[in-house]
C-alpha atoms as a PDB file:
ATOM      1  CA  UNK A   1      39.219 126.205-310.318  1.00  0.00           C
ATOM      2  CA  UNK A   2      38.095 127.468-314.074  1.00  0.00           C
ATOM      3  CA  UNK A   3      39.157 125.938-317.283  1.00  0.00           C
ATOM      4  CA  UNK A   4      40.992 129.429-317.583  1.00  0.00           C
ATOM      5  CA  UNK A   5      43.127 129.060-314.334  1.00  0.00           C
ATOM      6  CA  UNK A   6      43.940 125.209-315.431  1.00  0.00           C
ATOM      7  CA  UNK A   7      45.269 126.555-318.459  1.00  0.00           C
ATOM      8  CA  UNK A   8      47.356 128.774-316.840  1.00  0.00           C
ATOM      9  CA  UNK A   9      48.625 126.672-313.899  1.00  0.00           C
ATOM     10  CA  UNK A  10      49.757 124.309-316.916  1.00  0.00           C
ATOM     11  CA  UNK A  11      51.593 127.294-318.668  1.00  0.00           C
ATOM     12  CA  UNK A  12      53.328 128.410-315.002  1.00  0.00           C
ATOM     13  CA  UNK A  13      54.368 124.568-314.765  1.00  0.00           C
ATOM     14  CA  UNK A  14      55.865 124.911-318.045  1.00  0.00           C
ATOM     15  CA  UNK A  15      58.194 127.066-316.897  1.00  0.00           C
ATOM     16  CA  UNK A  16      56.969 129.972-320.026  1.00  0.00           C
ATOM     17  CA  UNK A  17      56.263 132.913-318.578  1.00  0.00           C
ATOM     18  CA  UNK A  18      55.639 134.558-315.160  1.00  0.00           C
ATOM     19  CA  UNK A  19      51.858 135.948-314.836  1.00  0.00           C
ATOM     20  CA  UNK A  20      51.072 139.391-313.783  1.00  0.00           C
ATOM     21  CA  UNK A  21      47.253 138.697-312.878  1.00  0.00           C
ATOM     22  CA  UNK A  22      44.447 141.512-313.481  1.00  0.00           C
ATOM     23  CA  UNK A  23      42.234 142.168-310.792  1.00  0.00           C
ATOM     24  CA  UNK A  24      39.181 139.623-312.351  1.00  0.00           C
ATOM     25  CA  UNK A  25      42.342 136.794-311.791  1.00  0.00           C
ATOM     26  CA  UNK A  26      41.179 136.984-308.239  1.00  0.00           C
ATOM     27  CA  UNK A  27      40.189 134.408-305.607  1.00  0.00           C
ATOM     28  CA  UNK A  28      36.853 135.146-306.334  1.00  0.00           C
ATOM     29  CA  UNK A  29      35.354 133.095-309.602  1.00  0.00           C
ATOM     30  CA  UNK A  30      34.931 135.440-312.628  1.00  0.00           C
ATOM     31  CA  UNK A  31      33.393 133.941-315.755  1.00  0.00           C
ATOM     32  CA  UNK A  32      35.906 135.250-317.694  1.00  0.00           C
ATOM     33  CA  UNK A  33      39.332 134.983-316.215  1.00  0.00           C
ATOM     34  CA  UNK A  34      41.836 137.384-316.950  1.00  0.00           C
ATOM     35  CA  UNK A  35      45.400 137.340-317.034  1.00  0.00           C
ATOM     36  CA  UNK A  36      48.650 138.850-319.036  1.00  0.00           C
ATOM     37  CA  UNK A  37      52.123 137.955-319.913  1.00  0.00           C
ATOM     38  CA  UNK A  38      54.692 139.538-317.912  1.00  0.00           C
ATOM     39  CA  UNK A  39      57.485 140.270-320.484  1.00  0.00           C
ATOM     40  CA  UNK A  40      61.213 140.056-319.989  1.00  0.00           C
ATOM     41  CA  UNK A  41      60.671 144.240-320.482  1.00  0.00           C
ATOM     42  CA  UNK A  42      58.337 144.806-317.927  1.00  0.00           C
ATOM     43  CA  UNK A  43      55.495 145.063-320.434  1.00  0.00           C
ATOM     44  CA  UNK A  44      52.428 142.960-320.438  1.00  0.00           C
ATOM     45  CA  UNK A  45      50.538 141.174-323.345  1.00  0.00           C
ATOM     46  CA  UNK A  46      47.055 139.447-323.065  1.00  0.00           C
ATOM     47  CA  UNK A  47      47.426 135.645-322.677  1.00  0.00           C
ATOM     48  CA  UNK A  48      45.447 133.732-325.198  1.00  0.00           C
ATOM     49  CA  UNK A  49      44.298 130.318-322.864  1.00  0.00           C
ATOM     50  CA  UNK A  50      42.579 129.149-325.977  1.00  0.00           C
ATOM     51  CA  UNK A  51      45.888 128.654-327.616  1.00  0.00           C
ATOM     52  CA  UNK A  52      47.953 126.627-324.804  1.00  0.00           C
ATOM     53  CA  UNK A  53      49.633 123.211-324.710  1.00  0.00           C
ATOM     54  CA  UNK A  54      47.664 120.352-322.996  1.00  0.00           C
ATOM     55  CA  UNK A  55      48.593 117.768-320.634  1.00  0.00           C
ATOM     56  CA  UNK A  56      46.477 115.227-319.024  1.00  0.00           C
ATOM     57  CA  UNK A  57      47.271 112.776-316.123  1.00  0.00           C
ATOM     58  CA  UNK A  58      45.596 109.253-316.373  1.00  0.00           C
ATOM     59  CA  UNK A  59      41.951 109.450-318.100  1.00  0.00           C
ATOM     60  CA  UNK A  60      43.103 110.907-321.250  1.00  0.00           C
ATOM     61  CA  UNK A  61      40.721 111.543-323.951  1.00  0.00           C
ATOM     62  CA  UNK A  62      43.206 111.462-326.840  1.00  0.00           C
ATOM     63  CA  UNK A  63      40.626 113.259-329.175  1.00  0.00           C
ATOM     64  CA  UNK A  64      39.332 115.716-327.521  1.00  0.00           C
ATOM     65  CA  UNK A  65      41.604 118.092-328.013  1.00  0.00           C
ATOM     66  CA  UNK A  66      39.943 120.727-329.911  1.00  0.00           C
ATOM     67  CA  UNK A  67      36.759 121.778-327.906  1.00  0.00           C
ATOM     68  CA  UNK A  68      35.664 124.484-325.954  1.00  0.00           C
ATOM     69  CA  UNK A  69      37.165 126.761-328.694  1.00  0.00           C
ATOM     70  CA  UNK A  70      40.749 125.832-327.687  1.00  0.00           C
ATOM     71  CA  UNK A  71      43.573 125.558-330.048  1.00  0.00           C
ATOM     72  CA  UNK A  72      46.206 123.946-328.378  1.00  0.00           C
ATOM     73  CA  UNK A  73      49.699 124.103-329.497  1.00  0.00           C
ATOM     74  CA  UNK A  74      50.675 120.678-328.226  1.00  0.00           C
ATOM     75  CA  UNK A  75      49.580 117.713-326.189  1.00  0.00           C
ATOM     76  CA  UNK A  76      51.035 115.557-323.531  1.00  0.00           C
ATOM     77  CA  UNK A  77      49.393 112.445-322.969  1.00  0.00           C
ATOM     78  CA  UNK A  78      50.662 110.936-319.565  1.00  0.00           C
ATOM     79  CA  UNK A  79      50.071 107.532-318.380  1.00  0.00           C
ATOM     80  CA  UNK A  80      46.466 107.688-319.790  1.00  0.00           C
ATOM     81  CA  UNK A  81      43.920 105.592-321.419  1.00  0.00           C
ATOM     82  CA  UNK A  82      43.540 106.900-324.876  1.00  0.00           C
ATOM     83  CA  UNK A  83      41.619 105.367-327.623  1.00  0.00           C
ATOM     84  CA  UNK A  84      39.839 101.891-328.304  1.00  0.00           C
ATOM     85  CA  UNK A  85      41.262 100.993-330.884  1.00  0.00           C
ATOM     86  CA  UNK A  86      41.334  97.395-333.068  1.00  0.00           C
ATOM     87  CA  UNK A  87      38.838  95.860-331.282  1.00  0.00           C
ATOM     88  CA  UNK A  88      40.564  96.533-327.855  1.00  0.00           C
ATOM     89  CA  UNK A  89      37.778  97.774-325.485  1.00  0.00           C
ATOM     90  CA  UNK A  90      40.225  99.009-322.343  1.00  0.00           C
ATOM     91  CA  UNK A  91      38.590 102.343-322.258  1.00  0.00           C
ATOM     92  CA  UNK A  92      34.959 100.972-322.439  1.00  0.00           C
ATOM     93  CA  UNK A  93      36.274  98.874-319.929  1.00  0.00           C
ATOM     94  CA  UNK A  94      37.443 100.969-317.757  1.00  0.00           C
ATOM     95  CA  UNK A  95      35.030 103.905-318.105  1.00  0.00           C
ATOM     96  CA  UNK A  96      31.802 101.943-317.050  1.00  0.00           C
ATOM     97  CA  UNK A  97      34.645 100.287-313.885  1.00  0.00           C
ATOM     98  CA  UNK A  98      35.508 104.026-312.768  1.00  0.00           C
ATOM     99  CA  UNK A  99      32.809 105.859-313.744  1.00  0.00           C
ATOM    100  CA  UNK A 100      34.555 108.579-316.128  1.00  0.00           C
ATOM    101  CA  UNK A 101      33.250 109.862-319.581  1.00  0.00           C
ATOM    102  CA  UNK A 102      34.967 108.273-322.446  1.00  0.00           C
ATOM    103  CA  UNK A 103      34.894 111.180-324.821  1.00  0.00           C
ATOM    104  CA  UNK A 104      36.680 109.380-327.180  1.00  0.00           C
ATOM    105  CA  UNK A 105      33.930 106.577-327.582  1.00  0.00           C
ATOM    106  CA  UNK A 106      33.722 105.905-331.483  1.00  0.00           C
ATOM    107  CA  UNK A 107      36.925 108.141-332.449  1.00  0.00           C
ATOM    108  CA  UNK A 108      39.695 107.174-334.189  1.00  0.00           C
ATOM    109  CA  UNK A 109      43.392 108.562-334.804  1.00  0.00           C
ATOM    110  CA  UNK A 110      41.671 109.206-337.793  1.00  0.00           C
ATOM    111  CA  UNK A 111      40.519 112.007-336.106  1.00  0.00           C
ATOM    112  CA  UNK A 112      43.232 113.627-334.305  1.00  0.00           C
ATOM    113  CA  UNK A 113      44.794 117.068-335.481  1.00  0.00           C
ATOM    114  CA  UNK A 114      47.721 116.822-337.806  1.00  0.00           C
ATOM    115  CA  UNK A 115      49.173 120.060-336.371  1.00  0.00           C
ATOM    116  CA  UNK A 116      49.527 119.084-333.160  1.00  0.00           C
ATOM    117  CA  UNK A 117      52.443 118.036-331.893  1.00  0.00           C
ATOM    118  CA  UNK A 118      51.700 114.896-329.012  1.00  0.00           C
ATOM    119  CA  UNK A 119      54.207 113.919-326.131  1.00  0.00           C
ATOM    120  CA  UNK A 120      53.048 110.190-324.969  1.00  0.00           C
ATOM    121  CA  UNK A 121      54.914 108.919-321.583  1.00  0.00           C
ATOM    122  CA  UNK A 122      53.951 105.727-320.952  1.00  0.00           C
ATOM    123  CA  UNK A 123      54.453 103.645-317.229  1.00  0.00           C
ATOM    124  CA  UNK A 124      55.872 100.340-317.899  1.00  0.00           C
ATOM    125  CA  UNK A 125      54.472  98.753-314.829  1.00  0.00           C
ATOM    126  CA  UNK A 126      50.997 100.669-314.603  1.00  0.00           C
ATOM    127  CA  UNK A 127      49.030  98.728-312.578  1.00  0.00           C
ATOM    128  CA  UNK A 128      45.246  99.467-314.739  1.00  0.00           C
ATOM    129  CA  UNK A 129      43.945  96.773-317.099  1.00  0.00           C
ATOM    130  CA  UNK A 130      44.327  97.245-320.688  1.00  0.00           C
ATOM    131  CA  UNK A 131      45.575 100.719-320.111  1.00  0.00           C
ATOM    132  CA  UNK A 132      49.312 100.169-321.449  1.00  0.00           C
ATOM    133  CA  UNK A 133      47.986  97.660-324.552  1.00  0.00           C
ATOM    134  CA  UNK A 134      45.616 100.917-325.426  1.00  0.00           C
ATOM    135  CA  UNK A 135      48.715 103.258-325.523  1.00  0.00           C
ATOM    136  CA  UNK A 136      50.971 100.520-327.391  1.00  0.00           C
ATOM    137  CA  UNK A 137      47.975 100.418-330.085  1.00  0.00           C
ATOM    138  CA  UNK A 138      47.639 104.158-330.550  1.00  0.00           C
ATOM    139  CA  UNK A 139      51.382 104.715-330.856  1.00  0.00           C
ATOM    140  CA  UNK A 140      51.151 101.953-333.699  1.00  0.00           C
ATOM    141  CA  UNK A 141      48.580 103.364-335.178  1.00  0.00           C
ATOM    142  CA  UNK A 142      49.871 107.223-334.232  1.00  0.00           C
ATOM    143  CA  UNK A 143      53.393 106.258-336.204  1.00  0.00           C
ATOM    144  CA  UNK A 144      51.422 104.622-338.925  1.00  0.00           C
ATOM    145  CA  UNK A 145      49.918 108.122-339.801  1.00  0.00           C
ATOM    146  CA  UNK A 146      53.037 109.734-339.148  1.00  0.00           C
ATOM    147  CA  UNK A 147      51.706 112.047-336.395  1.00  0.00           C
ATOM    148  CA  UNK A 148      53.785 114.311-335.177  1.00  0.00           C
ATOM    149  CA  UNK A 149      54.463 111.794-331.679  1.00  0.00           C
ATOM    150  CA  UNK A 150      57.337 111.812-328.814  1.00  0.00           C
ATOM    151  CA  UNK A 151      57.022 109.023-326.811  1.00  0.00           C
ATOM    152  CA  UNK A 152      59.044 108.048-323.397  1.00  0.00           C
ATOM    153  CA  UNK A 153      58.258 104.826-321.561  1.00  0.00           C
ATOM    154  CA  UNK A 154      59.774 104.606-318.066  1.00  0.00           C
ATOM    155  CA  UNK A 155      60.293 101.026-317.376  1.00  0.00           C
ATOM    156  CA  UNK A 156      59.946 101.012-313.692  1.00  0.00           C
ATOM    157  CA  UNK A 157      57.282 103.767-313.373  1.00  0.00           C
ATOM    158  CA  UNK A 158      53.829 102.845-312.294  1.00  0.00           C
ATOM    159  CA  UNK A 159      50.611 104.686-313.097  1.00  0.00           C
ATOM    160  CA  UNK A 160      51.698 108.054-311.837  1.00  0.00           C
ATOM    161  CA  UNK A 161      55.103 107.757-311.651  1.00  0.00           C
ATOM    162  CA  UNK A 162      55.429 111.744-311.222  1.00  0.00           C
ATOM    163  CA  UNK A 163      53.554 111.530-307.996  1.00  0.00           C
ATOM    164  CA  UNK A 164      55.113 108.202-306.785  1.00  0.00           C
ATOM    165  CA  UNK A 165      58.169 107.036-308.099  1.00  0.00           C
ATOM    166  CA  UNK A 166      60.837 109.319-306.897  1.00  0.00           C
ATOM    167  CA  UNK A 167      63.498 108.348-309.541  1.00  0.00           C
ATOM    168  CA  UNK A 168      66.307 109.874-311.949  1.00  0.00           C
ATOM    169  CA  UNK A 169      64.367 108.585-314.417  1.00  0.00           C
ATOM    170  CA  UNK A 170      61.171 109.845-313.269  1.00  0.00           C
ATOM    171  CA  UNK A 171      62.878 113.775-312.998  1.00  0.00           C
ATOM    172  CA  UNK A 172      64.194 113.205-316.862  1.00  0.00           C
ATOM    173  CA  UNK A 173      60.770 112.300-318.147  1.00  0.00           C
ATOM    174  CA  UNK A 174      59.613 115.413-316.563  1.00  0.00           C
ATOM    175  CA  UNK A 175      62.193 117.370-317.345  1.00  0.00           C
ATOM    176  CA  UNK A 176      61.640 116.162-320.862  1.00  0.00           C
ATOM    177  CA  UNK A 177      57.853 116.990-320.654  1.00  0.00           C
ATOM    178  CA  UNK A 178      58.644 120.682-319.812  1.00  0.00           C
ATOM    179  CA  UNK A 179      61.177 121.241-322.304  1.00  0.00           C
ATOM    180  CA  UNK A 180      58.225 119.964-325.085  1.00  0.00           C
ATOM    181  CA  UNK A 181      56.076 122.076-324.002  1.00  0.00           C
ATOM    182  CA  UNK A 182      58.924 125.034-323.730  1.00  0.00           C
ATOM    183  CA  UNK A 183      59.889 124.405-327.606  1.00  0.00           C
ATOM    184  CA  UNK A 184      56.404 124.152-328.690  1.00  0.00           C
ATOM    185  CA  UNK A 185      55.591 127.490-327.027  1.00  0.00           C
ATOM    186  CA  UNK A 186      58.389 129.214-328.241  1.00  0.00           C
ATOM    187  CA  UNK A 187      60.167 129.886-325.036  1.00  0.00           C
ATOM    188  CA  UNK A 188      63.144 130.677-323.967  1.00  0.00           C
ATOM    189  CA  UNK A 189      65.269 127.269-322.832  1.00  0.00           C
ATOM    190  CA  UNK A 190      65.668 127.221-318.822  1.00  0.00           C
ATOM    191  CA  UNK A 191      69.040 127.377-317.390  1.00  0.00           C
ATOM    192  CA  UNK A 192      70.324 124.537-316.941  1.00  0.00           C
ATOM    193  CA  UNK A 193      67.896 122.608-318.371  1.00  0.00           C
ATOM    194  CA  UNK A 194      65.333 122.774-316.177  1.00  0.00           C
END
């Protein structure tokens, strides 16, 4: 799947708009993906994928939200690693454990965008070393700066509580996810809430 069709499948998920897709939105891989809005009038408008929310599952790279020449409108940061921050080395950690690029490495909150909005859900019983210390400490530090931050913690939830924890509370944090994203896009509220 291209970083295009990601971008997309995140903006379908949020529930924003239904996509009409142009004949290079095909199975077949295009270097440029190509896709359009499908307005409430019938109409269509280009789709701008550099200028879409983001949210990332587990490794999260809470920098790196500004490369590849996107411009994203908001963040959600789920049950991720994050930062290492005040001498916590979690990340480090777990990077060199699992094998996965810690972008990140040497960054600060320092060096997050002010005009981003984030949405942080954190899994009170996540299961991965260090992981939930490393979100406590950029939250602190997050608030400290007064970054524009929701947070949710879900007591009961374990590292991907969306996948495995079929609970109410589980469907509000979701729920609660979506309608970020909604209100950061500038769509219309679902009905019903969902």
């Amino acid at each position: 799947m291209t970083r295009g069709r990601v971008l997309l499948l995140v903006v379908l998920l949020a529930g924003c708009a239904s996509v009409s897709p142009s004949p290079s939105a095909s199975v077949s891989p295009s270097p440029e993906p190509r896709t359009s809005l499908a307005e409430p009038s019938g109409s269509t408008a280009p789709l701008d994928l550099a200028a879409v929310p983001i949210w990332r599952l587990g490794w999260t790279d809470g920098v790196a939200m500004q490369k590849d020449g996107l411009r994203p409108t908001c963040a959600v940061l789920c049950y991720g690693y994050m930062l290492d921050l005040d001498g916590l080395t979690g990340v480090a950690e777990a990077a060199a454990a699992w094998r996965f690029v810690n972008a990140s490495a040497g960054k600060s909150v320092d060096d997050l965008r002010r005009d981003v909005p984030l949405f942080v859900a954190r899994a009170g019983r996540d299961q991965f070393a260090g992981l939930n210390e490393g979100v406590d400490r950029f939250l602190a530090n997050a608030v400290a700066r007064n970054l524009p931050v929701t947070f949710v913690n879900h007591p009961e939830g374990p590292h991907a509580f969306d996948l495995d924890h079929d609970s109410e509370t589980t469907r509000e944090i979701i729920r609660g996810i979506l309608a970020f994203m909604r209100c950061r896009l500038g769509a219309a509220p679902v009905e019903g809430g969902r």
